[in-house]
C-alpha atoms as a PDB file:
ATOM      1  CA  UNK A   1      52.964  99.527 116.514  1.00  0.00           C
ATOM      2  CA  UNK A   2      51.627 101.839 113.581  1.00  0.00           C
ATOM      3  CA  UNK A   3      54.099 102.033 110.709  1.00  0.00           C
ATOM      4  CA  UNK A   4      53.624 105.762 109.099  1.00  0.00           C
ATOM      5  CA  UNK A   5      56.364 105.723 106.553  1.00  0.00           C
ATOM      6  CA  UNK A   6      58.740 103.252 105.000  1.00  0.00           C
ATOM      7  CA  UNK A   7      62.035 104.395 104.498  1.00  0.00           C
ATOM      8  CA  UNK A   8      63.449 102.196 102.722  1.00  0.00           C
ATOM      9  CA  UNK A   9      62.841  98.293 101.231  1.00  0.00           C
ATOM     10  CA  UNK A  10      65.228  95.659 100.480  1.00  0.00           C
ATOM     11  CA  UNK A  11      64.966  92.255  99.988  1.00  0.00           C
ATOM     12  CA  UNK A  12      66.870  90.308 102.503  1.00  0.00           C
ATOM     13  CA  UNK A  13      67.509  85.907 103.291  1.00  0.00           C
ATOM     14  CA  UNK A  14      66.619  84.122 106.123  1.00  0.00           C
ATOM     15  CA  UNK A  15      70.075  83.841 107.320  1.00  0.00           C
ATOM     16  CA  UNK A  16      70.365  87.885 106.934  1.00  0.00           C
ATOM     17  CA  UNK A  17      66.942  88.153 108.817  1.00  0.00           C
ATOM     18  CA  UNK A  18      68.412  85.869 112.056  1.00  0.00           C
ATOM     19  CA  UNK A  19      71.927  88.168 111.956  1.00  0.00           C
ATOM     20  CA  UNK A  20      69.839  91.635 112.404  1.00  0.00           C
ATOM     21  CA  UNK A  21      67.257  90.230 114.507  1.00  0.00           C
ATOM     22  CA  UNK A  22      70.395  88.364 116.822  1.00  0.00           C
ATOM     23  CA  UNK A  23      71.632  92.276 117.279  1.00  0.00           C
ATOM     24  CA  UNK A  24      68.503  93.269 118.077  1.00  0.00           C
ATOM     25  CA  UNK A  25      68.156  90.621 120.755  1.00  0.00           C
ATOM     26  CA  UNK A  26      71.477  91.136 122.077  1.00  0.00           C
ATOM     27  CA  UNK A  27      70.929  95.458 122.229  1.00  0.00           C
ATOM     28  CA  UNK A  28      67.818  94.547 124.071  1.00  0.00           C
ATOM     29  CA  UNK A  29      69.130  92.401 126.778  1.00  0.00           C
ATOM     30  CA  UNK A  30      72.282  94.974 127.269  1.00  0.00           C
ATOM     31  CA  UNK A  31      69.479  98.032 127.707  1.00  0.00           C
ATOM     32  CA  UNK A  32      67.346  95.602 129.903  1.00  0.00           C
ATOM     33  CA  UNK A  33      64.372  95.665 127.771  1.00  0.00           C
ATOM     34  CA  UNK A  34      62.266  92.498 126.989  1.00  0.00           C
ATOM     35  CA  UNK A  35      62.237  90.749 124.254  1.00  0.00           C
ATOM     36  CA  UNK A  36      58.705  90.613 122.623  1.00  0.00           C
ATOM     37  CA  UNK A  37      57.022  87.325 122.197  1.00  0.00           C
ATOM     38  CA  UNK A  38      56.511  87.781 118.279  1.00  0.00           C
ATOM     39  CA  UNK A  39      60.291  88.712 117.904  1.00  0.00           C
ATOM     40  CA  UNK A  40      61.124  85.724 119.818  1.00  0.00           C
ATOM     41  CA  UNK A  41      59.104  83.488 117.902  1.00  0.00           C
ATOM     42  CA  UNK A  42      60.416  85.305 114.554  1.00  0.00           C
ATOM     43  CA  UNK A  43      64.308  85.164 115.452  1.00  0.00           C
ATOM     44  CA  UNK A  44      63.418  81.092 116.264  1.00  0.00           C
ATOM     45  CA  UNK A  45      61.932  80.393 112.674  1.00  0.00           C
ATOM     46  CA  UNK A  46      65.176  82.176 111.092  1.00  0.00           C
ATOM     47  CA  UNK A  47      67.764  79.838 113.659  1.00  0.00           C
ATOM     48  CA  UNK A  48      65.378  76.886 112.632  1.00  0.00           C
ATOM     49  CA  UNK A  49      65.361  77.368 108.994  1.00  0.00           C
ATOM     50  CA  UNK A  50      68.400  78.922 107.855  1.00  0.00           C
ATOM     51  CA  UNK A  51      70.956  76.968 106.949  1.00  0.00           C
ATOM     52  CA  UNK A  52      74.216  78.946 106.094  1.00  0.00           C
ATOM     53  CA  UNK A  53      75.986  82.752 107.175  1.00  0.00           C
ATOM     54  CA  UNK A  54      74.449  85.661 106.292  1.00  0.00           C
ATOM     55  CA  UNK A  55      77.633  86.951 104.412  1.00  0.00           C
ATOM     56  CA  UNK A  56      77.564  83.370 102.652  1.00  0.00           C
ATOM     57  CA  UNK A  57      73.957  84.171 101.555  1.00  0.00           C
ATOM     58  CA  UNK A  58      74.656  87.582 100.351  1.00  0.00           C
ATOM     59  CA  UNK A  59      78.109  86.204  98.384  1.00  0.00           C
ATOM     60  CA  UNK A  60      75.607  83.577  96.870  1.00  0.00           C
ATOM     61  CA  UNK A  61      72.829  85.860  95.489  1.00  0.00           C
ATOM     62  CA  UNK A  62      75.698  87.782  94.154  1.00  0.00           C
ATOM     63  CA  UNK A  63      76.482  85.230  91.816  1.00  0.00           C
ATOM     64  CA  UNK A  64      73.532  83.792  91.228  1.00  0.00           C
ATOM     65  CA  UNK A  65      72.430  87.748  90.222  1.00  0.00           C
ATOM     66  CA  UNK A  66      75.539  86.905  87.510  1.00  0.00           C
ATOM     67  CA  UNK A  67      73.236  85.045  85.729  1.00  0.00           C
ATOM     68  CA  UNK A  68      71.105  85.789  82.424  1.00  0.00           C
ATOM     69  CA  UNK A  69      67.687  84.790  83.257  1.00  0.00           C
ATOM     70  CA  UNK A  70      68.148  85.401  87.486  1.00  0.00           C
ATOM     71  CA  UNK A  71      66.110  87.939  89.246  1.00  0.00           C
ATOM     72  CA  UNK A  72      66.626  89.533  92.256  1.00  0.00           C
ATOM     73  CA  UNK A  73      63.392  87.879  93.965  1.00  0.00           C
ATOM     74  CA  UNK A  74      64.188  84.223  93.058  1.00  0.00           C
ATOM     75  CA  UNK A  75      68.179  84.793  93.948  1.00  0.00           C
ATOM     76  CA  UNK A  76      66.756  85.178  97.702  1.00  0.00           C
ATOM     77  CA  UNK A  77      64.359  82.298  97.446  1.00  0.00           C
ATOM     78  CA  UNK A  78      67.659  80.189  95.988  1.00  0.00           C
ATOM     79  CA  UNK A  79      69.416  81.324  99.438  1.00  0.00           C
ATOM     80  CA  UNK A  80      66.756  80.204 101.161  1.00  0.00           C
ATOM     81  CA  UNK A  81      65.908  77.030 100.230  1.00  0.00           C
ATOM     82  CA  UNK A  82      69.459  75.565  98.779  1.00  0.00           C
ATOM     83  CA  UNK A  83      68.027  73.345  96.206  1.00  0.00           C
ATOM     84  CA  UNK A  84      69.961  70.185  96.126  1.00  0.00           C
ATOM     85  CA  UNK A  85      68.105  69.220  92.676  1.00  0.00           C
ATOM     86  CA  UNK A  86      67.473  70.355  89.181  1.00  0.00           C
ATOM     87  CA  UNK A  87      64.079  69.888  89.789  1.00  0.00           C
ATOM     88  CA  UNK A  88      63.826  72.105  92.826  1.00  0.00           C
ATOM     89  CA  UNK A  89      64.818  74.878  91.187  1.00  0.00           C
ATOM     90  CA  UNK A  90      62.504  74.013  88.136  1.00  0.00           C
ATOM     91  CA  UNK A  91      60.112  74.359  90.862  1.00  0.00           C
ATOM     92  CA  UNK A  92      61.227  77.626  92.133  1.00  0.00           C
ATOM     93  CA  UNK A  93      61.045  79.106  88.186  1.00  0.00           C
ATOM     94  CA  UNK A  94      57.278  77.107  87.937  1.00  0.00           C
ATOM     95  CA  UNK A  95      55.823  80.847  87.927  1.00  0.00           C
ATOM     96  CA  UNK A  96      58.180  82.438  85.182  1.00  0.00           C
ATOM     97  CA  UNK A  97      57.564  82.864  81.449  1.00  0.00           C
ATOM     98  CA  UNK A  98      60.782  80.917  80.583  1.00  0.00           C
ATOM     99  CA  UNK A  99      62.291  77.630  81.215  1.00  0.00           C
ATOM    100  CA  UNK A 100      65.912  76.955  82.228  1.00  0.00           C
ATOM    101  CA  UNK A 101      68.388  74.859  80.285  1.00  0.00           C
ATOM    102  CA  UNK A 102      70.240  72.061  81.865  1.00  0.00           C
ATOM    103  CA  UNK A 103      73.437  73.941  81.182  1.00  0.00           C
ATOM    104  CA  UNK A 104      71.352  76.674  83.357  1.00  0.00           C
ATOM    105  CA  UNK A 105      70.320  74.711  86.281  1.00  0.00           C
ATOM    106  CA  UNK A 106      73.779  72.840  87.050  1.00  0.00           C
ATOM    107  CA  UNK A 107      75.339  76.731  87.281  1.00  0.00           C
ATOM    108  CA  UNK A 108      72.790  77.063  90.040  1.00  0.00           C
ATOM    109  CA  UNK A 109      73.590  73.957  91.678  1.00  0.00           C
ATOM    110  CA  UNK A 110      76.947  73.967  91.499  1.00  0.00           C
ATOM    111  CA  UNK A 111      76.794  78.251  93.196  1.00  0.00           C
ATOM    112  CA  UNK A 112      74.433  76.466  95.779  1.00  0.00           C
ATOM    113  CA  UNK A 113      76.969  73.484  96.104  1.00  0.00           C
ATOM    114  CA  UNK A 114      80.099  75.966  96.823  1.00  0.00           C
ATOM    115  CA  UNK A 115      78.334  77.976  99.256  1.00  0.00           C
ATOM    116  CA  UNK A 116      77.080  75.045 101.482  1.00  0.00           C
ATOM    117  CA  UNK A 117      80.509  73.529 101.687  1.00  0.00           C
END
């Protein structure tokens, strides 16, 4: 398939990826069409790896987004992953100009804490 144009770009999470790719599946099946060995393999990695709701994702970049030093690109990669350690998300930030405070990184846990309970 030859993309010509994009219309549009948004960053999404894994657990937003398995939702729209679910629909996809289940439109497919209804029309009788069959699923494609790439999007099977693709919808598999997102049931393997992610690890809450799609709307609980979303609610938790929204908060995260709350923060001073949060960007939109390392919110997702927080929604992904669900770092269970201070030093996780130091690793996450290793690229960035700037360091996080302890104050800093128990906020994150504790958003990341809420949403996986």
């Amino acid at each position: 398939m030859i993309v010509k144009e994009v219309l549009s770009e948004e960053l999404l999470t894994l657990a937003e990826v398995r939702e729209l790719l679910s629909k996809i599946v289940e439109e497919r099946r209804e029309k009788g069409l069959e699923v494609g060995y790439g999007f099977r393999k693709a919808l598999h990695h997102a049931d393997q790896f992610a690890k809450i709701s799609g709307e609980e994702s979303r609610e938790l970049i929204n908060k995260l987004l709350e923060l001073e030093k949060m960007k939109p690109t390392i919110a997702v990669r927080i929604a992904d992953i669900l770092p269970q350690s201070r030093d996780e998300i130091r690793s996450i930030y290793a690229k960035e100009k700037y360091t996080l405070s302890n104050e800093e990184l128990d906020q994150i846990l504790d958003y990341v804490l809420e949403a996986i309970k």
